[in-house]
C-alpha atoms as a PDB file:
ATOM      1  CA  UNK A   1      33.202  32.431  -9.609  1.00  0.00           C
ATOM      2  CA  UNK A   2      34.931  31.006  -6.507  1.00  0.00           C
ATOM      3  CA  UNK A   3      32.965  30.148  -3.501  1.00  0.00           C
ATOM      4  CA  UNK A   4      34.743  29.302  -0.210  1.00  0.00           C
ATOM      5  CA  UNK A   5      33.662  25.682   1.216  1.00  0.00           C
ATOM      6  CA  UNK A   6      32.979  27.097   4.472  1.00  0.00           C
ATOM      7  CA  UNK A   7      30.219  29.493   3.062  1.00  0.00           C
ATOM      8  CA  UNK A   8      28.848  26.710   1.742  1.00  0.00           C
ATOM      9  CA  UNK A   9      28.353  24.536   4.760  1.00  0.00           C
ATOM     10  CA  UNK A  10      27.486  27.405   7.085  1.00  0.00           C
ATOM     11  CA  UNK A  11      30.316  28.094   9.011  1.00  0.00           C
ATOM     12  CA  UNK A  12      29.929  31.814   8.254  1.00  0.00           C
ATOM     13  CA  UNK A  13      26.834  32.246   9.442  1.00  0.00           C
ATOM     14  CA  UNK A  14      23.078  32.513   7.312  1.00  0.00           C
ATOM     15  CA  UNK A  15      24.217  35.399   5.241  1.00  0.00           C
ATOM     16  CA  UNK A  16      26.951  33.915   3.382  1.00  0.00           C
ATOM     17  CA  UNK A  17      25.218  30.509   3.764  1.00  0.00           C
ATOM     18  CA  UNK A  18      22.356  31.599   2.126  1.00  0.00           C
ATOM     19  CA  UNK A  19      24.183  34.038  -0.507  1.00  0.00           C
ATOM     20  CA  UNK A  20      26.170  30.465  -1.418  1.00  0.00           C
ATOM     21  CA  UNK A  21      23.217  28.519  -2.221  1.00  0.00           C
ATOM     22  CA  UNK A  22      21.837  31.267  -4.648  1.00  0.00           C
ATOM     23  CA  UNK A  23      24.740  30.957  -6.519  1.00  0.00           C
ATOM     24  CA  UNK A  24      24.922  27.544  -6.420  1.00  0.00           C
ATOM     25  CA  UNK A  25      21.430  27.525  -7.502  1.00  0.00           C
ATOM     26  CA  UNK A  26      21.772  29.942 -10.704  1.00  0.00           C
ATOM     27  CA  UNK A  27      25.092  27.373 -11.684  1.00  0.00           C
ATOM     28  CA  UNK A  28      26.690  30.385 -11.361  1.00  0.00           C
ATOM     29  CA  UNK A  29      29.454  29.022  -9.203  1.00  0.00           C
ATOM     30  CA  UNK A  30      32.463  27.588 -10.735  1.00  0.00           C
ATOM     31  CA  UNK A  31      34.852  26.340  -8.081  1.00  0.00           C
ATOM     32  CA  UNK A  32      34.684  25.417  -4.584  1.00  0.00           C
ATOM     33  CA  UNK A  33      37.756  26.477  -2.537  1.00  0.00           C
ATOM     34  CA  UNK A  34      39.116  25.732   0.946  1.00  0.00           C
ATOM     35  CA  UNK A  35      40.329  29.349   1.938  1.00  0.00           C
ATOM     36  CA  UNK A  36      43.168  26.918   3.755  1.00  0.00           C
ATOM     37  CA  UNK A  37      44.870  29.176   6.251  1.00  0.00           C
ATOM     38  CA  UNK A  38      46.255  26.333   8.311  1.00  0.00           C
ATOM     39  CA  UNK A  39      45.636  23.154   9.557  1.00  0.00           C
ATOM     40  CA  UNK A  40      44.042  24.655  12.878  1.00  0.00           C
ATOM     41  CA  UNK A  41      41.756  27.194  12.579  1.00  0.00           C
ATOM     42  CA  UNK A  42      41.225  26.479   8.342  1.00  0.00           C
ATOM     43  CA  UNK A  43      42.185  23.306   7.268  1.00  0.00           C
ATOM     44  CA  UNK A  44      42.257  22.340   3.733  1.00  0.00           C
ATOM     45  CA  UNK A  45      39.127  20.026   3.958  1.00  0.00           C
ATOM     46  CA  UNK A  46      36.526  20.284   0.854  1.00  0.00           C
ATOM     47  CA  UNK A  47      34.612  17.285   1.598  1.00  0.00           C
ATOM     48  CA  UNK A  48      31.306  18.843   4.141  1.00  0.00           C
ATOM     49  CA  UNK A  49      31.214  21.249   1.047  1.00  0.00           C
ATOM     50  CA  UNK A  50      31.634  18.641  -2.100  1.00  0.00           C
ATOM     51  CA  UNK A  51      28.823  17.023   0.336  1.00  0.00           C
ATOM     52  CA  UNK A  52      26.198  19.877   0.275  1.00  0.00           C
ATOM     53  CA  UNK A  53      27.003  20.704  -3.384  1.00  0.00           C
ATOM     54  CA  UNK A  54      25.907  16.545  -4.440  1.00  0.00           C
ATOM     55  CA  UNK A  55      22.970  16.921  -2.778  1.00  0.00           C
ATOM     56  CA  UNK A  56      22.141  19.866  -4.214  1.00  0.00           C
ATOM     57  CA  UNK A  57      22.932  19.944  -8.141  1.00  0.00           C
ATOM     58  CA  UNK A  58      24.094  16.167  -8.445  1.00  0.00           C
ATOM     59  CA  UNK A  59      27.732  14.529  -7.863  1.00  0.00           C
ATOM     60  CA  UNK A  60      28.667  15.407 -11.316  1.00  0.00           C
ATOM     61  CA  UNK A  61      28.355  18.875 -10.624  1.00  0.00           C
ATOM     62  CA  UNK A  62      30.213  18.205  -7.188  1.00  0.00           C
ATOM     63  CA  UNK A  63      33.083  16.916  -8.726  1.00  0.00           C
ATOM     64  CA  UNK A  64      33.640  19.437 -11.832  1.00  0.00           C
ATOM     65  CA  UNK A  65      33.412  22.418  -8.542  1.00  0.00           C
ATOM     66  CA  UNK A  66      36.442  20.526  -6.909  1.00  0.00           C
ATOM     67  CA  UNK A  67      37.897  18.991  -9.091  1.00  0.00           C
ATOM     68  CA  UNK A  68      37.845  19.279 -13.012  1.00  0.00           C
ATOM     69  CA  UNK A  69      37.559  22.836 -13.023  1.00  0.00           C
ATOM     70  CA  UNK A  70      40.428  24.234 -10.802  1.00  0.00           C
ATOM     71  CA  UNK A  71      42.226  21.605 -13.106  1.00  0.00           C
ATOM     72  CA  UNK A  72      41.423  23.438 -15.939  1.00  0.00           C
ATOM     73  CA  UNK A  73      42.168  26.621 -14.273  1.00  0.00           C
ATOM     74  CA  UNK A  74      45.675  25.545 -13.581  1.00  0.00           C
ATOM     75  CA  UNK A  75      46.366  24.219 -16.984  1.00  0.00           C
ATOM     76  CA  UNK A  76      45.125  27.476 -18.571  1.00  0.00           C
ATOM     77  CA  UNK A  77      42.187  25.484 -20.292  1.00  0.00           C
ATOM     78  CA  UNK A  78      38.380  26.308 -20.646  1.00  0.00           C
ATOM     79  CA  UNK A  79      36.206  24.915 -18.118  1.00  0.00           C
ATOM     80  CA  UNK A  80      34.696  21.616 -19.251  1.00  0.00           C
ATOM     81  CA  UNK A  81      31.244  22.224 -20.493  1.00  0.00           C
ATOM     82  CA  UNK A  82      31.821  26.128 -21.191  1.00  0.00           C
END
């Protein structure tokens, strides 16, 4: 499952805030995204999220939600761990 970075940090109000860090919480989350529309009004900026996610499950977790598994994605491999 893909959750959007700004969800994450509260930009989009308590609902999708708190809907976020349920999901977060169950590990059922698998990839933090930007939802990047421009450099304006959505910039491409993960790191407020990757933030929030280390202090919540760990910097391990962090990093595999940014980085190793929309690697793995891309190269058409399982997730690490899965």
């Amino acid at each position: 499952m893909q959750v959007t970075a700004n969800s994450l940090t509260g930009r989009w109000g308590q609902q999708a805030l708190k809907t976020a860090e349920w999901l977060m919480k169950r590990e059922a989350v698998h990839v933090l995204a930007s939802d990047a529309h421009g450099l304006d009004s959505r910039p491409p900026i993960l790191s407020n999220a990757r933030k929030v996610a280390a202090e919540m499950l760990g910097d391990a977790v962090a990093s595999a939600l940014v980085r190793e598994n929309p690697a793995a994605i891309v190269a058409g491999h399982a997730l690490p761990g899965a």
